[in-house]
Protein backbone atom coordinates (compact mmCIF):
# COMPACT_ATOMS: atom_id res chain seq x y z
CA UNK A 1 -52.24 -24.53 -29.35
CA UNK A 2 -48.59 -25.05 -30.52
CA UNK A 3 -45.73 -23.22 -27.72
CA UNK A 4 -42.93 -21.44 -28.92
CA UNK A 5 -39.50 -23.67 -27.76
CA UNK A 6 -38.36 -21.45 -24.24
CA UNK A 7 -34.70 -20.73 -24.18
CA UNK A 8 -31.86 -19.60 -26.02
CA UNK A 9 -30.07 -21.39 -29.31
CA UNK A 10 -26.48 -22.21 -28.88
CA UNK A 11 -25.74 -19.68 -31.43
CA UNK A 12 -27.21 -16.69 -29.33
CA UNK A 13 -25.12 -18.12 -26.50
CA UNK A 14 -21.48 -18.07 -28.05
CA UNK A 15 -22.58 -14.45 -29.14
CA UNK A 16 -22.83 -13.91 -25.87
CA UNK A 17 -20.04 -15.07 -24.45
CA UNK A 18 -17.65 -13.83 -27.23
CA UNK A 19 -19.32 -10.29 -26.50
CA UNK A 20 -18.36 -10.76 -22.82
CA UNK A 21 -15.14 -12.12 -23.85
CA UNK A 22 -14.17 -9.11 -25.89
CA UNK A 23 -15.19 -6.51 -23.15
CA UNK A 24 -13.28 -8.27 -20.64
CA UNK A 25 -10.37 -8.36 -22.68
CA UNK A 26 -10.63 -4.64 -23.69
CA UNK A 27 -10.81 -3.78 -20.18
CA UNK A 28 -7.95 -5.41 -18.54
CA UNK A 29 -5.19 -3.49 -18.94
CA UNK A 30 -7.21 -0.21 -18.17
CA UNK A 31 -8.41 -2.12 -14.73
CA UNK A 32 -4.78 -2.96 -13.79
CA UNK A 33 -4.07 0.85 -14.35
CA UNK A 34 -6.59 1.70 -12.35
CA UNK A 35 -5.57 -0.81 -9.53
CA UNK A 36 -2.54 1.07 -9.54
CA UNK A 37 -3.53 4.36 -9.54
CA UNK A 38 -5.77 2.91 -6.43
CA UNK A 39 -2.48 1.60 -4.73
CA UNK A 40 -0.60 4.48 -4.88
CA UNK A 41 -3.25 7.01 -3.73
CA UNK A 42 -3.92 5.14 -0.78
CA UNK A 43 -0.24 5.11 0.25
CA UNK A 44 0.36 8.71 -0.41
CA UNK A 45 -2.97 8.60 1.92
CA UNK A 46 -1.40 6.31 4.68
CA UNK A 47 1.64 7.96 4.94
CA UNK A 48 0.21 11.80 5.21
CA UNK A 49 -2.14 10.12 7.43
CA UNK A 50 0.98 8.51 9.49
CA UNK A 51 2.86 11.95 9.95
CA UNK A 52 -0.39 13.95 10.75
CA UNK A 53 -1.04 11.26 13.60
CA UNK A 54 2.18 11.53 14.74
CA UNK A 55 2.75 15.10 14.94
CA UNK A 56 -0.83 15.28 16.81
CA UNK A 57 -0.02 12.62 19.46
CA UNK A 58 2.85 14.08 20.27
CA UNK A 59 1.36 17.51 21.16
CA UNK A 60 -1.08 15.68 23.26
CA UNK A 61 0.67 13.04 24.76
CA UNK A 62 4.35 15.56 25.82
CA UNK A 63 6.30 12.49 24.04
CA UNK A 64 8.29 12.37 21.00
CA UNK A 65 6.35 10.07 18.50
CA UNK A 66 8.03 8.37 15.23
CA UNK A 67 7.37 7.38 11.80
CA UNK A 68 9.74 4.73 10.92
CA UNK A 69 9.70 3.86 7.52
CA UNK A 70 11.10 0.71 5.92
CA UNK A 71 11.64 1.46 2.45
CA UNK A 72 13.38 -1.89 1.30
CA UNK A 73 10.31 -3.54 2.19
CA UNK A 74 7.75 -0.55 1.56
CA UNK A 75 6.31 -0.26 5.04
CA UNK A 76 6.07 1.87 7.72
CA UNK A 77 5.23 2.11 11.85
CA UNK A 78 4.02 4.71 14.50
CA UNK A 79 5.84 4.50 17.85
CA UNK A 80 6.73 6.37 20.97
CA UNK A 81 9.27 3.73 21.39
CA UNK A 82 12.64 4.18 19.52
CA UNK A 83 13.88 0.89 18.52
CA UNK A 84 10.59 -0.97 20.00
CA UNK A 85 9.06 -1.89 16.82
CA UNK A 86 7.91 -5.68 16.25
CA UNK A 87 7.50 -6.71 13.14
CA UNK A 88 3.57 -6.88 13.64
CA UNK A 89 3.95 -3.58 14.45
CA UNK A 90 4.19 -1.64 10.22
CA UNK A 91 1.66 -1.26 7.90
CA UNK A 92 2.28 -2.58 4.81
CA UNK A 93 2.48 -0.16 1.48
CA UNK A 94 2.29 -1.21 -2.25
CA UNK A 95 4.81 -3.41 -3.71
CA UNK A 96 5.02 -2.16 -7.06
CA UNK A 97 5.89 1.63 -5.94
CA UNK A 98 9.24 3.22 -5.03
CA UNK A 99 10.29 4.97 -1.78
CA UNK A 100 13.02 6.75 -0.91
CA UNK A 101 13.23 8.22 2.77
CA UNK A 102 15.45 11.38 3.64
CA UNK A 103 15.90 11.62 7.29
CA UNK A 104 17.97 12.91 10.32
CA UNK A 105 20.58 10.02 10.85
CA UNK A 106 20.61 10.50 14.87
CA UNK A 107 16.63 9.93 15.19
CA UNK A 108 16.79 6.80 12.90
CA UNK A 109 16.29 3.44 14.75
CA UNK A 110 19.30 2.04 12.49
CA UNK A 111 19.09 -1.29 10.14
CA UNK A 112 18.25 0.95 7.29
CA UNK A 113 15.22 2.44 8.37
CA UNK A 114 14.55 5.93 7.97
CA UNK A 115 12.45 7.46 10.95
CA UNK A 116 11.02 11.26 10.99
CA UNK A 117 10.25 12.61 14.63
CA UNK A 118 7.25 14.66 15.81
CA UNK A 119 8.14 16.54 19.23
CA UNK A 120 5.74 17.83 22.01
CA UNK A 121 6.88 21.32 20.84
CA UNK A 122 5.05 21.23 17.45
CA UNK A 123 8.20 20.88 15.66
CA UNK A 124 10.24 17.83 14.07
CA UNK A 125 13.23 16.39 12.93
CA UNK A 126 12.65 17.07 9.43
CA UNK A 127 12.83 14.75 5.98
CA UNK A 128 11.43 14.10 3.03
CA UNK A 129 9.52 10.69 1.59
CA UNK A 130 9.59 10.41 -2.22
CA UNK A 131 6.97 7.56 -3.44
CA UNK A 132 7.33 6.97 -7.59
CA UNK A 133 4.86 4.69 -9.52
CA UNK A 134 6.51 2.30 -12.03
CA UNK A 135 5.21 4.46 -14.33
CA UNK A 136 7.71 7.15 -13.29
CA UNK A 137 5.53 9.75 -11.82
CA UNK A 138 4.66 10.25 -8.03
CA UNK A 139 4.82 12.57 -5.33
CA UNK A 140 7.29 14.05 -2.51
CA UNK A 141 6.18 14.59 0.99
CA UNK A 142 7.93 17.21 2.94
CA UNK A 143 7.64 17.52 6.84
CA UNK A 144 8.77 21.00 7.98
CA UNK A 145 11.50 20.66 10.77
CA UNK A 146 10.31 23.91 12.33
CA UNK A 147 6.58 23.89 12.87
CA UNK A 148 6.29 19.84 11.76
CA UNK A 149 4.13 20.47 9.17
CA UNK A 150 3.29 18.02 6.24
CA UNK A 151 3.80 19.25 2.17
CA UNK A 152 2.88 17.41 -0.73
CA UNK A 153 4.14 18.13 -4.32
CA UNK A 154 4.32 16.01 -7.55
CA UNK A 155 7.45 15.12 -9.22
């Protein structure tokens, strides 16, 4: 009885791997765009997250709580503590995007950080955080200086 050879010719492999090849380099720019689009979701997430916490701990806790926001370096803290922020102390944001901070110069920290304040009362100091992709697109988030409350609109 006379086997079939087992296995695959060198020709079937190269078809493979220029197949692969192909698909992989179809799909790269679309996965960096996606990457992106990732990124900046989850730091329009973080920092909606950020001011919600805030406002919420300071209702419970009778303290003024901060978001201090960094935007040369795209980062940002929560902290009871004005001017008690180690550097351990931010979360990090995505490189690639753009924020701009507009905030109430007599609750910011100073060294050219922008900081938006929650108060026991419900209400805040007020400001606005604009985040743009490279792309050019992005989103504004407005805390209300009267109730505290977060707004989010596109650009």
């Amino acid at each position: 009885m006379n086997l079939p050879p087992r296995g695959f010719t060198l020709l079937e492999l190269m078809v493979v791997v220029a197949v692969i090849s192909a698909l992989l380099l179809i799909s790269g720019p679309s996965m960096n765009r996606f990457m992106q689009t990732m990124e900046y979701r989850d730091t329009v997430r973080q920092l909606v997250s950020a001011n919600q916490k805030a406002r919420r701990t300071a209702r419970a806790t009778g303290d003024a709580v901060d978001v201090v926001i960094d935007a040369r370096q795209n980062r940002f803290a929560v902290t009871s503590e004005a001017g008690g922020l180690g550097g351990g102390d931010y979360t990090v944001l995505a490189e690639a995007l753009e924020i701009e901070v507009v905030f109430a110069e007599e609750v910011s920290p100073g060294n050219g950080l922008g900081a938006i304040r929650y108060y026991p009362e419900g209400g805040a100091s007020g400001g606005e955080v604009v985040i743009q992709r490279p792309t050019g697109g992005g989103v504004k988030l407005t805390v209300d200086w009267l109730i505290g409350d977060v707004r989010q609109e596109p650009l």
